[in-house]
N, C-alpha and C. Protein backbone atom coordinates (compact mmCIF):
# COMPACT_ATOMS: atom_id res chain seq x y z
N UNK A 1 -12.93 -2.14 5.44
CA UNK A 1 -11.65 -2.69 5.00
C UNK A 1 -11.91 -3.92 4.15
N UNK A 2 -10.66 -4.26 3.23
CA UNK A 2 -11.01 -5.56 2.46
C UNK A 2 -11.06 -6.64 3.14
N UNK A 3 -11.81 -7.91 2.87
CA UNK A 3 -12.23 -8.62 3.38
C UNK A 3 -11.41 -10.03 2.71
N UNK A 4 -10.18 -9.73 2.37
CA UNK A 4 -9.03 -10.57 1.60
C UNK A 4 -8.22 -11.02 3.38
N UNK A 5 -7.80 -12.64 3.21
CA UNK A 5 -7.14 -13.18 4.18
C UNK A 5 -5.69 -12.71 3.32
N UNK A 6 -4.54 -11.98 4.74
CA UNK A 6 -3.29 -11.92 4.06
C UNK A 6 -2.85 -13.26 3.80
N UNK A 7 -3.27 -14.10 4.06
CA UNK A 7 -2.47 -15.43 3.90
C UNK A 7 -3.43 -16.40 2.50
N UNK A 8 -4.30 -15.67 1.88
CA UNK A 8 -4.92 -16.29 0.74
C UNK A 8 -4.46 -16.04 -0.67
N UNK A 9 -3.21 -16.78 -0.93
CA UNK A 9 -2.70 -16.05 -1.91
C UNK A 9 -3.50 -15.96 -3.28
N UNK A 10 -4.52 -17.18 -3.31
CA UNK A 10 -5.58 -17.07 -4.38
C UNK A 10 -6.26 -16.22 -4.62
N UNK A 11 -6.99 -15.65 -3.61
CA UNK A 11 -7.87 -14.61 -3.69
C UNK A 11 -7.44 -13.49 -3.70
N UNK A 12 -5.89 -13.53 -2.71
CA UNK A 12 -5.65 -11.94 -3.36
C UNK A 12 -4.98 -11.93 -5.02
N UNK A 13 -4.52 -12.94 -5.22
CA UNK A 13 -4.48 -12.75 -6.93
C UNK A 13 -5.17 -12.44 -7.80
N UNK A 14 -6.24 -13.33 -7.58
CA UNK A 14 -8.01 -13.31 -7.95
C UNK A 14 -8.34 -11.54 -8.00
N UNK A 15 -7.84 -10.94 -6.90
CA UNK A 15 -8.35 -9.37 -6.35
C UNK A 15 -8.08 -8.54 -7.47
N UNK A 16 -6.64 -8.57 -7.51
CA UNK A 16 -5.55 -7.81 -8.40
C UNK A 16 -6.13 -7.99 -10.01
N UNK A 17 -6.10 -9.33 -10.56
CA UNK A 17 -6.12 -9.19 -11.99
C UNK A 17 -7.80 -8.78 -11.63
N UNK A 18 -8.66 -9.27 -11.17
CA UNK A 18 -10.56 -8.75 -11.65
C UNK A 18 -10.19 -7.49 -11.72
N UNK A 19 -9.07 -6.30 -10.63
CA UNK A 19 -8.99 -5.48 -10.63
C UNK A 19 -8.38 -4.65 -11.68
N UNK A 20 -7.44 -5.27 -12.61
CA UNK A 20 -7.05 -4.71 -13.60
C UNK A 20 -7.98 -5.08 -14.78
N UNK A 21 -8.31 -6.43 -14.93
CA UNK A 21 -9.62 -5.99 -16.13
C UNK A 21 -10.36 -4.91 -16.05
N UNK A 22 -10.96 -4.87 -15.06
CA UNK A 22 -12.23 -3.16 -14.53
C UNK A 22 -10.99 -2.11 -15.47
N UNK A 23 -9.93 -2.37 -14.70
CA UNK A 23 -8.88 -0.93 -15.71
C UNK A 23 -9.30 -0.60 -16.61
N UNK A 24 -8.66 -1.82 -17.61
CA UNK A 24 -8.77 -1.68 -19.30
C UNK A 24 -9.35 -0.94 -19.61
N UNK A 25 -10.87 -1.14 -18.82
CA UNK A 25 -12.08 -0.49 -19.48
C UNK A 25 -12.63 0.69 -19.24
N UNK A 26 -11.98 0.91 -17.82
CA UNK A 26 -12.59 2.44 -16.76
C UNK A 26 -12.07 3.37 -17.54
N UNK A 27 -13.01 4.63 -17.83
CA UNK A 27 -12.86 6.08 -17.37
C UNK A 27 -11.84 6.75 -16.37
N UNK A 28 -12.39 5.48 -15.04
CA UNK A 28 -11.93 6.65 -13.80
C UNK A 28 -11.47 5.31 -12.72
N UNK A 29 -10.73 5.88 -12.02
CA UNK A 29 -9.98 4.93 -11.11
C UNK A 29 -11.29 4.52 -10.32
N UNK A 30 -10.85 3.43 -9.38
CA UNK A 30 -11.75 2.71 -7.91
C UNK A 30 -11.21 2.57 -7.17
N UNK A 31 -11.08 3.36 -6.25
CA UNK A 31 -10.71 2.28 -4.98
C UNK A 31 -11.07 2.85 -4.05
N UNK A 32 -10.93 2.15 -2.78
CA UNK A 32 -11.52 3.14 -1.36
C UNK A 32 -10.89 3.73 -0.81
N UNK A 33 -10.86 5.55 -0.74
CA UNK A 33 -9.91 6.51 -0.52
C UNK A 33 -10.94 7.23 0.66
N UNK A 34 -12.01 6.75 1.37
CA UNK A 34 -12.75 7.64 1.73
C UNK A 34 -12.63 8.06 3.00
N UNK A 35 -13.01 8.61 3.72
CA UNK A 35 -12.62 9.37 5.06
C UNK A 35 -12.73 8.14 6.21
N UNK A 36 -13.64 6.94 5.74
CA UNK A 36 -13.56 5.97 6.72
C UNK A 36 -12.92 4.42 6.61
N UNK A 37 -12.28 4.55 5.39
CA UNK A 37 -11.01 3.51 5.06
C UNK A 37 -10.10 4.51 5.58
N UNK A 38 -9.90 5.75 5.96
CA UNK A 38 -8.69 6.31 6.10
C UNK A 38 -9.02 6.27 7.75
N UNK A 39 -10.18 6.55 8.36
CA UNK A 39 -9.94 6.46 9.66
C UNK A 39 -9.73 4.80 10.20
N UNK A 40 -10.29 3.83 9.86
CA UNK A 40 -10.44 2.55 10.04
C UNK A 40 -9.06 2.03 10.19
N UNK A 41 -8.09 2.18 8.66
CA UNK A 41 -6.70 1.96 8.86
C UNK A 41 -5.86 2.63 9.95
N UNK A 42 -6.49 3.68 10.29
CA UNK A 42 -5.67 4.76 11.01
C UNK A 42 -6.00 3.80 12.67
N UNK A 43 -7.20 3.74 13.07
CA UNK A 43 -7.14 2.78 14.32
C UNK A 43 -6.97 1.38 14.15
N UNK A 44 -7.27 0.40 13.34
CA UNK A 44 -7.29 -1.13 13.41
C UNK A 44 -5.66 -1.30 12.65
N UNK A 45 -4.69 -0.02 11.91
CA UNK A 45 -3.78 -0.80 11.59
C UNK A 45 -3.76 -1.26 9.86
N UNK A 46 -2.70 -1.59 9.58
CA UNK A 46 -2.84 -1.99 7.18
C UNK A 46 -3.17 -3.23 7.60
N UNK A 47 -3.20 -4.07 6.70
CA UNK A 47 -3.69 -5.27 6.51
C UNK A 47 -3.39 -5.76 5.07
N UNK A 48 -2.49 -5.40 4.09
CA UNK A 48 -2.81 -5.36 3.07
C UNK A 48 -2.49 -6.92 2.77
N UNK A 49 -3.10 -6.86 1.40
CA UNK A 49 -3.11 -8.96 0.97
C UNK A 49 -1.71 -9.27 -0.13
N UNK A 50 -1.21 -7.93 -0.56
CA UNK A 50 -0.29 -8.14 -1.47
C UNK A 50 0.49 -7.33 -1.46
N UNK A 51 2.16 -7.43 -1.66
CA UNK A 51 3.13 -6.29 -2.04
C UNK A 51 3.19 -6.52 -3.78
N UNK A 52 3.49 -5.29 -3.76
CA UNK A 52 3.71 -4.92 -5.45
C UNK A 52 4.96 -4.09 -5.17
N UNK A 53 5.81 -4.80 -6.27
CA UNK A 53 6.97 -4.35 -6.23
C UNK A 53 6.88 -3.50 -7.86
N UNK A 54 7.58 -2.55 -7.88
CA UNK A 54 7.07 -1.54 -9.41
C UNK A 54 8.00 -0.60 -9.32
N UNK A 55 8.21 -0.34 -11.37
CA UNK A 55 8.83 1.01 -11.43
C UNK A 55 8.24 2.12 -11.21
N UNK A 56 9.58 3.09 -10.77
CA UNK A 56 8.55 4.31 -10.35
C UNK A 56 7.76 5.40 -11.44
N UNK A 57 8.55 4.93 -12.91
CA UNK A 57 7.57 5.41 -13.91
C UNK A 57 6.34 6.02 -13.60
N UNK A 58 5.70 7.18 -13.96
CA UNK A 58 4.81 7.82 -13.53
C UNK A 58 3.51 7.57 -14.08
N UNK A 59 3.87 6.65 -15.38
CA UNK A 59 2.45 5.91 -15.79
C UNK A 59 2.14 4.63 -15.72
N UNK A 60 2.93 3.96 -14.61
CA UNK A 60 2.88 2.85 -14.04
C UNK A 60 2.50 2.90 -12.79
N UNK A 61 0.94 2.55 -12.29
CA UNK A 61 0.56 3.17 -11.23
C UNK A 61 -0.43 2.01 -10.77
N UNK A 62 0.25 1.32 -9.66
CA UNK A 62 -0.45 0.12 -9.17
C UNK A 62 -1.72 -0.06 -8.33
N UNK A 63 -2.04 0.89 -7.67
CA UNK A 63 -2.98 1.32 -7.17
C UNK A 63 -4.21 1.95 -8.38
N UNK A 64 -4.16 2.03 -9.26
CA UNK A 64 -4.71 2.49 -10.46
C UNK A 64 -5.30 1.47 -11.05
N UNK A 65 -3.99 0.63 -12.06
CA UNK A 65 -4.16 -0.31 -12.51
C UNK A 65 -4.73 -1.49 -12.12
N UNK A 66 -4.65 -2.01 -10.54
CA UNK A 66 -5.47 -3.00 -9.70
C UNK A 66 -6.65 -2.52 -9.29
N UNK A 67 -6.93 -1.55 -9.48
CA UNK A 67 -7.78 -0.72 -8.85
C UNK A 67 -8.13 -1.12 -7.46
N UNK A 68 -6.76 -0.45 -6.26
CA UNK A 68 -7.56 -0.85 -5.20
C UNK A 68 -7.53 0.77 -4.28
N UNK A 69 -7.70 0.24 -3.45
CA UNK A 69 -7.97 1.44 -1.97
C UNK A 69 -6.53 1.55 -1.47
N UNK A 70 -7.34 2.46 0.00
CA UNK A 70 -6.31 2.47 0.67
C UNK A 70 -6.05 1.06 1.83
N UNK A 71 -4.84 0.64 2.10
CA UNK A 71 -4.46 -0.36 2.94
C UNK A 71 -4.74 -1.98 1.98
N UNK A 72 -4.50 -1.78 0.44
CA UNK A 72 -5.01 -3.43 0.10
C UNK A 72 -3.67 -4.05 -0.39
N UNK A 73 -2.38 -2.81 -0.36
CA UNK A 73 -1.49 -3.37 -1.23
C UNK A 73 0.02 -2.25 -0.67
N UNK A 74 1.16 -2.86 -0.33
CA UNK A 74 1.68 -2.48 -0.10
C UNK A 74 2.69 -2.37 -1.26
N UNK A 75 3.05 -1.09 -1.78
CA UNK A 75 3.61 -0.95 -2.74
C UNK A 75 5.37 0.07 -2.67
N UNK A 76 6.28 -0.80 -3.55
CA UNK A 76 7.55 -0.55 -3.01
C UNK A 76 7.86 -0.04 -4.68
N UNK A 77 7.72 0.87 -4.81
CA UNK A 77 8.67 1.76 -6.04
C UNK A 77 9.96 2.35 -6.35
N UNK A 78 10.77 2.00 -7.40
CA UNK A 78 12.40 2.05 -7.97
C UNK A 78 12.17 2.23 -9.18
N UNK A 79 12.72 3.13 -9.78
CA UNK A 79 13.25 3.20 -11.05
C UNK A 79 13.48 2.24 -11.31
N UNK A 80 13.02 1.73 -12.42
CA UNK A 80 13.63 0.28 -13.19
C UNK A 80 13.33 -0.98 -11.91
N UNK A 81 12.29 -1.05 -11.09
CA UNK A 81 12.27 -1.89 -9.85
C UNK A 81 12.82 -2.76 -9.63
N UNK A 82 14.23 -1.90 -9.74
CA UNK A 82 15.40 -3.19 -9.18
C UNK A 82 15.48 -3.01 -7.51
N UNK A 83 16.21 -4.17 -6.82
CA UNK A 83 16.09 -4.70 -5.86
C UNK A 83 17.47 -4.80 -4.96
N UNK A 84 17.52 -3.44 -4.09
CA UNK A 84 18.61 -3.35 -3.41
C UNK A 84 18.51 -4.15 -1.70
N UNK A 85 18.81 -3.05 -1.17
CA UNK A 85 18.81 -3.61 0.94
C UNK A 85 17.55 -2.38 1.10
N UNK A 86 17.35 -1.89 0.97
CA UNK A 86 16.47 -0.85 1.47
C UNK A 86 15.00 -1.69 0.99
N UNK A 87 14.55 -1.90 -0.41
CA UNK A 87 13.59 -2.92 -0.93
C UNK A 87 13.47 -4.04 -0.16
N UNK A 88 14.40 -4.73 -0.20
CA UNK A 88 14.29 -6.09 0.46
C UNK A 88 14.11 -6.11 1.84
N UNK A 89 14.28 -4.94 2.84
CA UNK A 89 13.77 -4.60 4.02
C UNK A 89 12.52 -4.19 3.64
N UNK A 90 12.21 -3.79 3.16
CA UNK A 90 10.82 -3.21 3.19
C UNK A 90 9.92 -4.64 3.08
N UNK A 91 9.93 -5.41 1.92
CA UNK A 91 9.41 -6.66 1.72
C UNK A 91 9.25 -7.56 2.81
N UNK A 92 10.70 -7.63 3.22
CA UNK A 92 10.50 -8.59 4.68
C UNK A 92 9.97 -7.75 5.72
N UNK A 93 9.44 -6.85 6.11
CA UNK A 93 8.78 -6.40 6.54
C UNK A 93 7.13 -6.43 6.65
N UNK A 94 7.08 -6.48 5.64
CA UNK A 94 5.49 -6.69 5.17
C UNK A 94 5.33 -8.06 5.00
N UNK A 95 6.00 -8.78 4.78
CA UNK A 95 5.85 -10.27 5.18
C UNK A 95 5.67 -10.84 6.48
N UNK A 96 6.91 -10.41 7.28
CA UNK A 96 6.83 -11.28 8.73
C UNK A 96 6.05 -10.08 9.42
N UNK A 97 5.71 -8.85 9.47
CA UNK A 97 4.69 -8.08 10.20
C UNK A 97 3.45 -7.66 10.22
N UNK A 98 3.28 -7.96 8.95
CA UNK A 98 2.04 -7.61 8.44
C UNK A 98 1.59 -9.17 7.86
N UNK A 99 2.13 -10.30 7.23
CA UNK A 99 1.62 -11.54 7.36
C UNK A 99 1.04 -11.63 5.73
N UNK A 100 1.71 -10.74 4.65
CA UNK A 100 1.38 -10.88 3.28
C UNK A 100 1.96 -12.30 2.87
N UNK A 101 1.30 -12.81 1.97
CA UNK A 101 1.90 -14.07 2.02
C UNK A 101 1.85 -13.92 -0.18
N UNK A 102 1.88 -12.93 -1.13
CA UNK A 102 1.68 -12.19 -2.01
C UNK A 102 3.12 -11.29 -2.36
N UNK A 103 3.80 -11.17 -2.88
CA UNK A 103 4.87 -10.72 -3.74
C UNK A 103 4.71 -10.90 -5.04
N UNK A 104 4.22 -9.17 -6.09
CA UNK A 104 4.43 -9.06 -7.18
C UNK A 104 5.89 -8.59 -7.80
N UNK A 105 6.36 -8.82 -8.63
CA UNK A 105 7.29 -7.88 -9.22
C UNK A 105 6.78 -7.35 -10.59
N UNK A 106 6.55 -5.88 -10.80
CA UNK A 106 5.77 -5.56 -12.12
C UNK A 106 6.73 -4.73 -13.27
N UNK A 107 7.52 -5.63 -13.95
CA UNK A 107 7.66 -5.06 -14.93
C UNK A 107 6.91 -4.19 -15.71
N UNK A 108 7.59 -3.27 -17.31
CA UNK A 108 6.58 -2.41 -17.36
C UNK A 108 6.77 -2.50 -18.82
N UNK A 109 6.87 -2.12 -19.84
CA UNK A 109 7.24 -2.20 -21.24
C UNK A 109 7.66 -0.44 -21.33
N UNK A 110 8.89 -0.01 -22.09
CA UNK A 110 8.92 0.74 -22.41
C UNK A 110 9.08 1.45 -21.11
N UNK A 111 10.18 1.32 -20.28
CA UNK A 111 10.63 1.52 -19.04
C UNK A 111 12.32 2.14 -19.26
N UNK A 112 12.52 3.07 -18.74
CA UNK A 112 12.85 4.14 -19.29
C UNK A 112 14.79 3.64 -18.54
N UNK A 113 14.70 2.98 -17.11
CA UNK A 113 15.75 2.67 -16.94
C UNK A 113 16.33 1.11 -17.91
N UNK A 114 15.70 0.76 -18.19
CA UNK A 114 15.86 -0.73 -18.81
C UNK A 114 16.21 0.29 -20.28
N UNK A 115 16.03 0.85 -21.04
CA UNK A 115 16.14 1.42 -22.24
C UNK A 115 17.72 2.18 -21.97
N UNK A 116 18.00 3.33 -20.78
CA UNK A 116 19.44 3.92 -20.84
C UNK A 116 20.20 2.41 -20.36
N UNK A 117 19.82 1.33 -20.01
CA UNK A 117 20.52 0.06 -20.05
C UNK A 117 21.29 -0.31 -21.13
N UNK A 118 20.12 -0.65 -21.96
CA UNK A 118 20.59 -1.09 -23.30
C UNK A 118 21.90 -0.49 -24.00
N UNK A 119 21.36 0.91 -23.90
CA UNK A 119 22.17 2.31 -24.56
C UNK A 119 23.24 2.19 -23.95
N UNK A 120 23.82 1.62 -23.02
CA UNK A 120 25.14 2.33 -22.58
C UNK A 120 25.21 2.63 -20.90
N UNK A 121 24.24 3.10 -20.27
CA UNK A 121 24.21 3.45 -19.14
C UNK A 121 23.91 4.86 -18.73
N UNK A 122 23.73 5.13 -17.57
CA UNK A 122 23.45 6.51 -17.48
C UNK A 122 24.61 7.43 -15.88
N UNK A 123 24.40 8.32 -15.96
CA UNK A 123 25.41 9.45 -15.58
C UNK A 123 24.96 9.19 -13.70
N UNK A 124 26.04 9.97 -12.31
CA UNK A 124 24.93 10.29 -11.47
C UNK A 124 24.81 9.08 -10.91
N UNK A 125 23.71 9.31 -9.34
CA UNK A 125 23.64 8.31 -8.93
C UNK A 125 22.59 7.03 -9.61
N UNK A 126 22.01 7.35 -10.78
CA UNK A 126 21.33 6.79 -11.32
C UNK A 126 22.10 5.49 -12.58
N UNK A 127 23.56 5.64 -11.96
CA UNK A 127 24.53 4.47 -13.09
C UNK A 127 23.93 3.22 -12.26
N UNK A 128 23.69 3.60 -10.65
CA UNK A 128 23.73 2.35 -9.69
C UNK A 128 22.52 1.06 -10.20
N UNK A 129 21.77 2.51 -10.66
CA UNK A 129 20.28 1.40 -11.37
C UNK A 129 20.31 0.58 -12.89
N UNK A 130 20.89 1.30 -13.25
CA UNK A 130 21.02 0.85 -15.31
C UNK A 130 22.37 0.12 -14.72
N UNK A 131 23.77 0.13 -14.39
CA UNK A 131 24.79 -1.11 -13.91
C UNK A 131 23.75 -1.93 -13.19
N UNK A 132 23.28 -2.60 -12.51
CA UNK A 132 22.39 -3.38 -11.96
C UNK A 132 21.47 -4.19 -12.93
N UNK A 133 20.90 -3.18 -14.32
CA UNK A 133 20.13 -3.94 -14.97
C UNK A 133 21.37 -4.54 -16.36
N UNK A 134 22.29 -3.71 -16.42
CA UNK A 134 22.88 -3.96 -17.30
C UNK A 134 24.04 -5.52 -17.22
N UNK A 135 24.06 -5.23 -16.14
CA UNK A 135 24.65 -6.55 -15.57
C UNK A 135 23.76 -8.39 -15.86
N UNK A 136 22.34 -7.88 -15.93
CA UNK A 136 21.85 -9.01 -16.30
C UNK A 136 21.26 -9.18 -17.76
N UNK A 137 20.99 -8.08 -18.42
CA UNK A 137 20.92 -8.25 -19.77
C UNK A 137 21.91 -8.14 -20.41
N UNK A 138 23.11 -8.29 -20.15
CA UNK A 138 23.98 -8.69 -21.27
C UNK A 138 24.48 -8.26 -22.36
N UNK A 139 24.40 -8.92 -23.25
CA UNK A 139 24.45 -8.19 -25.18
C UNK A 139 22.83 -8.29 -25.50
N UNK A 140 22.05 -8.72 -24.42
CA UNK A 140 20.44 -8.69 -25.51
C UNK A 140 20.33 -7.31 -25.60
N UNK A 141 19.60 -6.86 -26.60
CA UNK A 141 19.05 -5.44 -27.10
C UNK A 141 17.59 -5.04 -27.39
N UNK A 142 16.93 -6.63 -27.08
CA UNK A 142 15.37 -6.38 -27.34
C UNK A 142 14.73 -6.17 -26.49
N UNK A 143 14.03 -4.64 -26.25
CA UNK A 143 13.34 -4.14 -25.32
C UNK A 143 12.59 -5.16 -24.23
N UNK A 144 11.47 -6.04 -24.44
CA UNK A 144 11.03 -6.71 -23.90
C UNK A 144 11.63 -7.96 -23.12
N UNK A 145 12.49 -8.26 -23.80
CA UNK A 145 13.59 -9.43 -23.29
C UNK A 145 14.43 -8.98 -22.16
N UNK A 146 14.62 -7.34 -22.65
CA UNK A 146 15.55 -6.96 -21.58
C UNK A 146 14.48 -7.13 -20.49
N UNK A 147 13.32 -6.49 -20.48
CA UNK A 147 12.50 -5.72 -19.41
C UNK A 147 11.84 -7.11 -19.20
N UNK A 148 12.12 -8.18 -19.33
CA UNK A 148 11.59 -9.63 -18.49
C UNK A 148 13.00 -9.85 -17.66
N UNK A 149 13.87 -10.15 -18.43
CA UNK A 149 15.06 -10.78 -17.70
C UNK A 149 15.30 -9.48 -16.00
N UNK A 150 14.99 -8.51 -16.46
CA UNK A 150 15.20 -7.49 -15.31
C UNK A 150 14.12 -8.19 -14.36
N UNK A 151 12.81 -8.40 -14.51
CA UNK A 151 12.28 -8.61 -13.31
C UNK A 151 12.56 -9.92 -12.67
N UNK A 152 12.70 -10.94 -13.75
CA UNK A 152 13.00 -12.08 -13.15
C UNK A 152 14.40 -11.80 -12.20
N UNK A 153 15.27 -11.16 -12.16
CA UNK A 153 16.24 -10.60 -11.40
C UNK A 153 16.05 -10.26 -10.19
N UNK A 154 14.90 -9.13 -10.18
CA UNK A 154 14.11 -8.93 -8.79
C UNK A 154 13.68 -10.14 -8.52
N UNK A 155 12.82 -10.54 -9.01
CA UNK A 155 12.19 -11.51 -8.70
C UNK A 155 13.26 -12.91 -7.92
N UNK A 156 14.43 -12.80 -8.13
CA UNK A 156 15.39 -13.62 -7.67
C UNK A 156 16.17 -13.28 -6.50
N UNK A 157 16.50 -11.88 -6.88
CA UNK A 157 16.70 -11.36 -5.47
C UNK A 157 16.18 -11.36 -4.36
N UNK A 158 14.54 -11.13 -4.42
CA UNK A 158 13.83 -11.31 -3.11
C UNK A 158 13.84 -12.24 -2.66
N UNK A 159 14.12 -13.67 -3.39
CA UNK A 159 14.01 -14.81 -2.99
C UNK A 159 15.51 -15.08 -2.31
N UNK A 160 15.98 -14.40 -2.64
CA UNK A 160 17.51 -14.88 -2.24
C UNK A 160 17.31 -14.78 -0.40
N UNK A 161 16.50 -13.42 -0.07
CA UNK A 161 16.42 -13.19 1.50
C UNK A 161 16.45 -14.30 2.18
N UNK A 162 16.92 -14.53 3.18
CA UNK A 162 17.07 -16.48 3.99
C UNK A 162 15.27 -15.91 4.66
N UNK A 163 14.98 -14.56 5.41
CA UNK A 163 13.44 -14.69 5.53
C UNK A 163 12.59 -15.10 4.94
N UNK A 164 12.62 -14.54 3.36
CA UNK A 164 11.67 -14.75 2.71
C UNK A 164 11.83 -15.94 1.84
N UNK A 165 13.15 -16.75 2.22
CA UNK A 165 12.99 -17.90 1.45
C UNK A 165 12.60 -19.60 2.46
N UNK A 166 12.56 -19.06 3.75
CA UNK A 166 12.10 -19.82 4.65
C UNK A 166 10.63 -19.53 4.84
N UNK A 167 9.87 -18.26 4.57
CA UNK A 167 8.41 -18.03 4.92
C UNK A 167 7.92 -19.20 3.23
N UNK A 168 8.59 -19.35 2.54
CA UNK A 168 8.23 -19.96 0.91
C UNK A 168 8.27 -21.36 0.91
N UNK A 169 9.27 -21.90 1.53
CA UNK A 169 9.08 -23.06 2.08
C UNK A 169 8.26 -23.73 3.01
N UNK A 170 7.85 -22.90 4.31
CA UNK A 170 7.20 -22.86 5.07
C UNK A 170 5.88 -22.41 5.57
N UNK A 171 5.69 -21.58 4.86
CA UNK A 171 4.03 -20.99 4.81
C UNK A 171 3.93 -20.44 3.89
N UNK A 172 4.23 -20.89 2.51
CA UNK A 172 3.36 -20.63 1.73
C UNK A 172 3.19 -19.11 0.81
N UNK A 173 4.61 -18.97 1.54
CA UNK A 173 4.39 -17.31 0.68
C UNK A 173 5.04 -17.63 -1.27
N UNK A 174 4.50 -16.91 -1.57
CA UNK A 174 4.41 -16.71 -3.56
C UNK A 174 5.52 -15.69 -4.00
N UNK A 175 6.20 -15.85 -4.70
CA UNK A 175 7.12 -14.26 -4.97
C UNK A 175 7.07 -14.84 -6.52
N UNK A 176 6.34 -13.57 -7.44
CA UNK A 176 6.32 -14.03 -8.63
C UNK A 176 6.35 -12.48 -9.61
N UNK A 177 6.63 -12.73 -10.67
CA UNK A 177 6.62 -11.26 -11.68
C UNK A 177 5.83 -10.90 -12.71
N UNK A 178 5.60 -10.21 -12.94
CA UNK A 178 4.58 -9.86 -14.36
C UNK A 178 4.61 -8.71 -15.16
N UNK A 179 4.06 -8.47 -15.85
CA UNK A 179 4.51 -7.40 -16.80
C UNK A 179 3.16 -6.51 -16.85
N UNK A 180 3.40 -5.13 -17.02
CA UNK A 180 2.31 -4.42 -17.34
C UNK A 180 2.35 -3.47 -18.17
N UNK A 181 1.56 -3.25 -19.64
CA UNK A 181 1.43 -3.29 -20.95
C UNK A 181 1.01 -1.78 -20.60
N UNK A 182 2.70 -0.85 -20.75
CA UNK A 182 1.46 0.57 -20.66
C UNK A 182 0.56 1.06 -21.48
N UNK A 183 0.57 0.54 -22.90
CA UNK A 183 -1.00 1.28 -23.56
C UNK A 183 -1.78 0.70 -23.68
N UNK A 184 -2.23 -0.78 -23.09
CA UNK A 184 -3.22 -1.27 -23.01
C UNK A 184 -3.91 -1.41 -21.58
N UNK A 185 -2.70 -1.13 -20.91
CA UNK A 185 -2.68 -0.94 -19.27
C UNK A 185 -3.04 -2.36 -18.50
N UNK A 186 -2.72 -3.45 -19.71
CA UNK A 186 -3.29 -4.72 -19.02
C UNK A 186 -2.04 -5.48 -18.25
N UNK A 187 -2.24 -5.90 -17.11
CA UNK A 187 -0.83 -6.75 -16.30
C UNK A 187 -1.31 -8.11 -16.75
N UNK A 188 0.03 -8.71 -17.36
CA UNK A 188 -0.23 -10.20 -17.39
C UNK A 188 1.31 -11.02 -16.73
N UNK A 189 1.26 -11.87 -15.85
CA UNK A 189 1.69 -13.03 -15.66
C UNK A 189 2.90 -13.39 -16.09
N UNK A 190 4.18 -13.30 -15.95
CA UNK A 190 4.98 -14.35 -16.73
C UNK A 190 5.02 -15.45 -17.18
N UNK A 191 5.11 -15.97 -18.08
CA UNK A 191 4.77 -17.55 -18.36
C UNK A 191 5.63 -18.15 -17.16
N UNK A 192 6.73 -18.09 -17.11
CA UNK A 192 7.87 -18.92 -16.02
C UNK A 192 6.87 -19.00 -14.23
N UNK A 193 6.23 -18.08 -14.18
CA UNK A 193 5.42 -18.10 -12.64
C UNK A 193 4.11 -18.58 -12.95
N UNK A 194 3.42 -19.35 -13.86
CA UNK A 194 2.28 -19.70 -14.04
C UNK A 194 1.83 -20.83 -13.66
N UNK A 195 3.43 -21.71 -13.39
CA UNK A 195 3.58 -23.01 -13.50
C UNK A 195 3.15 -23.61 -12.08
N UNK A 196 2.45 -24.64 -11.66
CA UNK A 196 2.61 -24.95 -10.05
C UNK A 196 1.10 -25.23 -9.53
N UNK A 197 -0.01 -24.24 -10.43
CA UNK A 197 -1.05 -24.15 -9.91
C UNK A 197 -1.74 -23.26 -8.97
N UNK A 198 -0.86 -22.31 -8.31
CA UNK A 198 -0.84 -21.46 -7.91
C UNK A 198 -1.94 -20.62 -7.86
N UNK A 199 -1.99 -20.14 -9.06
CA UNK A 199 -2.66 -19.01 -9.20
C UNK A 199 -4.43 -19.58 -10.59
N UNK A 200 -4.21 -21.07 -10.66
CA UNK A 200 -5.18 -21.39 -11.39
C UNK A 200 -6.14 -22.03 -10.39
N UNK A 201 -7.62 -22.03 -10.42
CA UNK A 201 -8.76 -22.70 -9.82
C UNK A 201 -9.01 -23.85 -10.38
């Protein structure tokens, strides 16, 4: 199993991006899928050091792109990864039970609910997701602007939880967003979450 403290939010940051540089460059995914990360988790229990919050886009794939295993990252996927009651249970979950002290939100470029946003909206139970994003982008129309302002949204919502906004005050937990560049496949940082020291040595 990884050898990441859930409560090190440095190092598991540290984990994630070394892990997406290796991306850029790989052939072929990494991570530990093998019969004894699968039995190990199966008796000692997850442990993971980070949630990743992500669209469910099918070439947005966090476990890929970080290149990790099984049990390093607990990952919560939505169309357009907006942030209802079902999400935000899940999060506080993996916070106060599992002891992640790590919240990504990963925007994506060229994200397919943020785009029927722009347009107008879409049909079905899928209006619930594009009304949700459409509600915070406004009259903007520029792809990327939209698809920041959307995560910073998530990214606001989770914080809104009174759990997860007392574990932030109080121990130290991080809830921050970033973007990930599908044809270069590189995740970078929002400028707005960089600030604090956080995540610099």
């Amino acid at each position: 199993m990884h050898d990441i403290d859930v409560k090190d939010v440095k190092s598991a940051f540290r984990r994630l991006m070394e892990g997406n540089a290796e991306y850029m460059i790989a052939k072929q995914g990494r991570g530990d899928v093998s019969e004894e990360i699968r039995h190990l988790t199966h008796v000692e229990g997850q442990k993971p050091y980070a949630v990743v919050v992500c669209c469910s886009d099918s070439r947005v794939v966090p476990e890929l792109f970080f290149m990790v295993g099984i049990g390093e990252i607990f990952t919560i996927r939505t169309a357009g990864n907006v942030i209802g009651e079902f999400e935000l249970g899940s999060i506080e979950y993996a916070v106060e039970h599992l002891g992640v002290r790590l919240v990504v939100v990963v925007g994506h470029s060229v994200c397919g609910a943020v785009e029927a946003a722009i347009h107008g909206g879409a049909g079905g139970y899928t209006k619930a997701i594009t009304d949700e994003i459409k509600g915070i982008i406004g009259d903007e129309t520029d792809p990327y602007s939209c698809e920041k302002l959307n995560t910073h949204n998530s990214v606001n919502k989770i914080k809104s939880s009174p759990v997860i906004s007392e574990l932030m005050e109080k121990d130290g937990l991080v809830v921050c967003g970033g973007h990930y560049h599908n044809h270069s496949g590189e995740f970078t940082l929002l400028d707005e979450y960089k600030s604090g020291g956080v995540f610099i040595e």
